[in-house]
N, C-alpha and C. Protein backbone atom coordinates (compact mmCIF):
# COMPACT_ATOMS: atom_id res chain seq x y z
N UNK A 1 -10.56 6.67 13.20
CA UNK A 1 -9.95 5.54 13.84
C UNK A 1 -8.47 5.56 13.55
N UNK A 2 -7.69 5.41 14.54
CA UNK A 2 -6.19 4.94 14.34
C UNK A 2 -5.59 3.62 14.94
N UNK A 3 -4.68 3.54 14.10
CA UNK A 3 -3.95 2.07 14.66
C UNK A 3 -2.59 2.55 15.02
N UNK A 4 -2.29 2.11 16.01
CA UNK A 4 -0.67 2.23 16.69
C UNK A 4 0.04 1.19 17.20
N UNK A 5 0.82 1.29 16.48
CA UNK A 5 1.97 -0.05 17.08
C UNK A 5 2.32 -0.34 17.66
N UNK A 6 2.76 -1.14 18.56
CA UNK A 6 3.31 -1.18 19.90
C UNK A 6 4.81 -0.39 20.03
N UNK A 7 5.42 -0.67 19.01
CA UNK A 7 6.77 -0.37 18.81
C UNK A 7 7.12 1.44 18.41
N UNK A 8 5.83 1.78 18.46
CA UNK A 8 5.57 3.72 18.23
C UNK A 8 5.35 3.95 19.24
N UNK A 9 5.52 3.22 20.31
CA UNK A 9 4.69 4.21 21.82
C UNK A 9 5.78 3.91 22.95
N UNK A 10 6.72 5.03 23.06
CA UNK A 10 7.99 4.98 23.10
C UNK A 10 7.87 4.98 24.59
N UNK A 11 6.85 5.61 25.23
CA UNK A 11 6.58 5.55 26.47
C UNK A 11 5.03 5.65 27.20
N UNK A 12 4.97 5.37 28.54
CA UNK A 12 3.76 6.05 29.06
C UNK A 12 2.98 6.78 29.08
N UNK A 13 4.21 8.19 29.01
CA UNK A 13 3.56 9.44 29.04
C UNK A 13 2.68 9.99 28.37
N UNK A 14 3.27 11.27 28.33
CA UNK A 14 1.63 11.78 26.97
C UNK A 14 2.86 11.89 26.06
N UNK A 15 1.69 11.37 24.87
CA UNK A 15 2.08 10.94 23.92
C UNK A 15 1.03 11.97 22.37
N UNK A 16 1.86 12.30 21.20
CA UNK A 16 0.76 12.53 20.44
C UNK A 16 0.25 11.37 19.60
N UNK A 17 -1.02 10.93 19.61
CA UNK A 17 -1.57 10.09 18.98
C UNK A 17 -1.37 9.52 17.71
N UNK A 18 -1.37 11.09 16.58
CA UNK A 18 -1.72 11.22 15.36
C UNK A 18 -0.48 11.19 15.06
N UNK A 19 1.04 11.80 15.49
CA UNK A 19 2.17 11.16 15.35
C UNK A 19 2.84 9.82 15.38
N UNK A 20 2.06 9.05 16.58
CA UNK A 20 3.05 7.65 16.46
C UNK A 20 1.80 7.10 15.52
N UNK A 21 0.69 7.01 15.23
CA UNK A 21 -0.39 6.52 14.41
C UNK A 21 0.29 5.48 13.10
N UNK A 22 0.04 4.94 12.75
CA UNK A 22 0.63 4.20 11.65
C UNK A 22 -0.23 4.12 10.50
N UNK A 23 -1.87 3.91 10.87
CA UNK A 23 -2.82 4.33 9.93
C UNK A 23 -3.80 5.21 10.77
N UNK A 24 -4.14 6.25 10.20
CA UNK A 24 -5.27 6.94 10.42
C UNK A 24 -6.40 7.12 9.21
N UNK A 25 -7.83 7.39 9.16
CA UNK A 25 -9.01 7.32 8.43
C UNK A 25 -9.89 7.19 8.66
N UNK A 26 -11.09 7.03 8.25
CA UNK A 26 -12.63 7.02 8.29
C UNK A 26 -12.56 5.37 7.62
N UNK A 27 -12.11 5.20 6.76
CA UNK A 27 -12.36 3.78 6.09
C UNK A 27 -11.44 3.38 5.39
N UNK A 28 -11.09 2.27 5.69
CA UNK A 28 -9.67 1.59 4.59
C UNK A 28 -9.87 -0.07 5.30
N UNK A 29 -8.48 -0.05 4.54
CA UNK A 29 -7.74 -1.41 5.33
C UNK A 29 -6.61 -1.32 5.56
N UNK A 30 -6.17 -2.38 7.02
CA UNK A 30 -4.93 -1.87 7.62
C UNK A 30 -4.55 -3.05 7.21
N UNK A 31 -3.04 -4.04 7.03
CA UNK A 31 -2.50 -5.27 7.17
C UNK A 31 -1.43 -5.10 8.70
N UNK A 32 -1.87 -5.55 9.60
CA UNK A 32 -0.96 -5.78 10.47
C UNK A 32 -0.39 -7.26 10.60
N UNK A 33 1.08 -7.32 10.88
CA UNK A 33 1.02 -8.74 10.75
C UNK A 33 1.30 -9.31 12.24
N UNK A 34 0.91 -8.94 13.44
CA UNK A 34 1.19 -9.41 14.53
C UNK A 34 2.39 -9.23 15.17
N UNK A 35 3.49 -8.80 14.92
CA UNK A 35 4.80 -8.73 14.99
C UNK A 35 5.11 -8.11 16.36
N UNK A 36 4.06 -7.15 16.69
CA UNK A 36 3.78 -6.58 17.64
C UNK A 36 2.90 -6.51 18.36
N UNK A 37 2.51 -5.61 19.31
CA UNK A 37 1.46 -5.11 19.63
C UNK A 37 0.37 -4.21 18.95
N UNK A 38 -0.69 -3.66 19.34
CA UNK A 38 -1.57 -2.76 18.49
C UNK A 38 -2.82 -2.32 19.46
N UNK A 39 -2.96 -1.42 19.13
CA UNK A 39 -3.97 -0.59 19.89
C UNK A 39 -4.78 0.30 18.64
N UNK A 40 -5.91 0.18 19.03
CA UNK A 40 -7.64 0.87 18.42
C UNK A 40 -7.74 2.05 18.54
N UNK A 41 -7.72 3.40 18.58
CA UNK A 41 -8.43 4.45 19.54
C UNK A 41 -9.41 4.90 18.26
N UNK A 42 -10.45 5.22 18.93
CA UNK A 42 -11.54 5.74 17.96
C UNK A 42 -11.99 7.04 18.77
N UNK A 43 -12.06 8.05 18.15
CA UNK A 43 -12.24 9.44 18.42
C UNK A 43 -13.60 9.28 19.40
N UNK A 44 -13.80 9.98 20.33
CA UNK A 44 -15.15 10.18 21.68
C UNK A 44 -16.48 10.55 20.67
N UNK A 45 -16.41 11.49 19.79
CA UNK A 45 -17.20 11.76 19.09
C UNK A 45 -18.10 10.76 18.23
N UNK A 46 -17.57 9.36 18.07
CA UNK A 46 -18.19 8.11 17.35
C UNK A 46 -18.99 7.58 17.97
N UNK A 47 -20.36 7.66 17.36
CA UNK A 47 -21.24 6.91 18.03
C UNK A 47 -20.67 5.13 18.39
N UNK A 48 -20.85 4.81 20.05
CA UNK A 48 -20.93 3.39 19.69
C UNK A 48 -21.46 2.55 18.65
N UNK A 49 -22.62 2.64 18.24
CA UNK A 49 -23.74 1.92 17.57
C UNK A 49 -23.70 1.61 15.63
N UNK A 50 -22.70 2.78 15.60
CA UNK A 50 -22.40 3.44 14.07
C UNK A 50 -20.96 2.45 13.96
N UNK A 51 -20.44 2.17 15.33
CA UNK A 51 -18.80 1.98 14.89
C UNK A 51 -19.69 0.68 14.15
N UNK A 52 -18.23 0.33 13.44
CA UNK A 52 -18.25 -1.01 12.87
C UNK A 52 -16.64 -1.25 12.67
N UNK A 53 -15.56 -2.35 13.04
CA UNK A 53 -14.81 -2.84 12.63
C UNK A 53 -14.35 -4.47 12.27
N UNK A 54 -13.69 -4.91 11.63
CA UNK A 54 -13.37 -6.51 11.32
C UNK A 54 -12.52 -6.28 11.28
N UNK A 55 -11.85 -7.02 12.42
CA UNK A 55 -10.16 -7.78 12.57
C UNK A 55 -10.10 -9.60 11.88
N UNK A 56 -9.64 -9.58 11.09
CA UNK A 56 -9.86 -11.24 10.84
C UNK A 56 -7.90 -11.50 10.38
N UNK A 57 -8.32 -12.91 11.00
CA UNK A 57 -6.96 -13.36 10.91
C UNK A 57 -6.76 -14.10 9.88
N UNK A 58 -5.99 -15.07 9.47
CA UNK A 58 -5.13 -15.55 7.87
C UNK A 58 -6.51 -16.44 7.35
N UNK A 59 -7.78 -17.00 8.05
CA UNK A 59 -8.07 -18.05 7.10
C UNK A 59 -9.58 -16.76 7.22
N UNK A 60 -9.84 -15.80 7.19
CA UNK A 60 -10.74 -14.82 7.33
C UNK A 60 -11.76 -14.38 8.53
N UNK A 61 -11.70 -15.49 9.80
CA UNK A 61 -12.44 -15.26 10.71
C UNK A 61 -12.27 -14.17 11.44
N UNK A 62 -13.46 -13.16 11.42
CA UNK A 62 -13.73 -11.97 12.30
C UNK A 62 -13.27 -12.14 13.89
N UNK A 63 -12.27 -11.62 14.27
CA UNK A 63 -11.80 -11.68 16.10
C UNK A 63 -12.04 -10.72 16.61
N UNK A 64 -12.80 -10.20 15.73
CA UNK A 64 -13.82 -9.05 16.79
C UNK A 64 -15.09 -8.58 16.93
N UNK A 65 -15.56 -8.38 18.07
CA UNK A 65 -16.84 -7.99 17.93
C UNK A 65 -17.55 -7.08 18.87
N UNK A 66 -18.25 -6.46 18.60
CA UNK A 66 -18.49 -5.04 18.66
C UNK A 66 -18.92 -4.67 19.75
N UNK A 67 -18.61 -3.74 21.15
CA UNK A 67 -19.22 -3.52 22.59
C UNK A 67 -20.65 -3.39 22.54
N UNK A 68 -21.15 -3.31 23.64
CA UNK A 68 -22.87 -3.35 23.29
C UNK A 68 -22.81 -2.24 24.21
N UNK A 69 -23.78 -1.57 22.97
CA UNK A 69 -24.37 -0.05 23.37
C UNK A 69 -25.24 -0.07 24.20
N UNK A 70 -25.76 1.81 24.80
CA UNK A 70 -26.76 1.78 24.85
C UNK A 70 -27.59 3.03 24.02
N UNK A 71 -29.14 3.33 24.22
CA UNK A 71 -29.66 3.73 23.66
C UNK A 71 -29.06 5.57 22.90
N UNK A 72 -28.61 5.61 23.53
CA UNK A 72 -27.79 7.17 23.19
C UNK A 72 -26.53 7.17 22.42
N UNK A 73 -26.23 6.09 22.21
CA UNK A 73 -24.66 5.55 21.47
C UNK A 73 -23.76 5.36 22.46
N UNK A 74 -23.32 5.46 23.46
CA UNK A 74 -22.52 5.43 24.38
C UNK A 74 -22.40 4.06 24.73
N UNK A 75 -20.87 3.30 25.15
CA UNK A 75 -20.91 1.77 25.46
C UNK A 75 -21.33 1.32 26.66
N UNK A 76 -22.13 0.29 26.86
CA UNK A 76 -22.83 0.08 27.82
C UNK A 76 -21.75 -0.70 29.25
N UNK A 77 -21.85 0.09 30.15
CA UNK A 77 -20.70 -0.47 31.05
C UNK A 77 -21.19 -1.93 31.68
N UNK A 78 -20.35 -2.75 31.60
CA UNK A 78 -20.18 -3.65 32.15
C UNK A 78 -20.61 -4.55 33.35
């Protein structure tokens, strides 16, 4: 999983990921403080079903929650 800033993505184009990235890992914690923008990308290879993340804001509530799969791991379209 990586997190990217709004303020690292200098343009449209192609871009390298793992360069403007601000955190990259399997597991941690990020502190973003809103200042910007932010974007998710999680590698194709991750099962939907396996992901797990928590975004929570200052008094701890989770603002996110998780796409719904389907049976193969893949996100279930819409």
């Amino acid at each position: 999983m990586m997190a990217v800033g709004g303020s690292n993505i200098d343009d449209s184009g192609e871009w390298n990921v793992v360069e403007k990235s601000v955190w990259n890992g399997q597991t941690g914690d990020y502190y973003f403080d809103a200042s910007d923008d932010m974007m998710v990308m999680v590698r194709s290879s991750v099962r939907c079903d396996t992901f797990e993340m928590e975004f929570k804001n200052s008094d701890g509530t989770n603002l996110y929650s998780n796409d719904e799969c389907t049976d193969d791991g893949s996100i279930a379209k819409g």
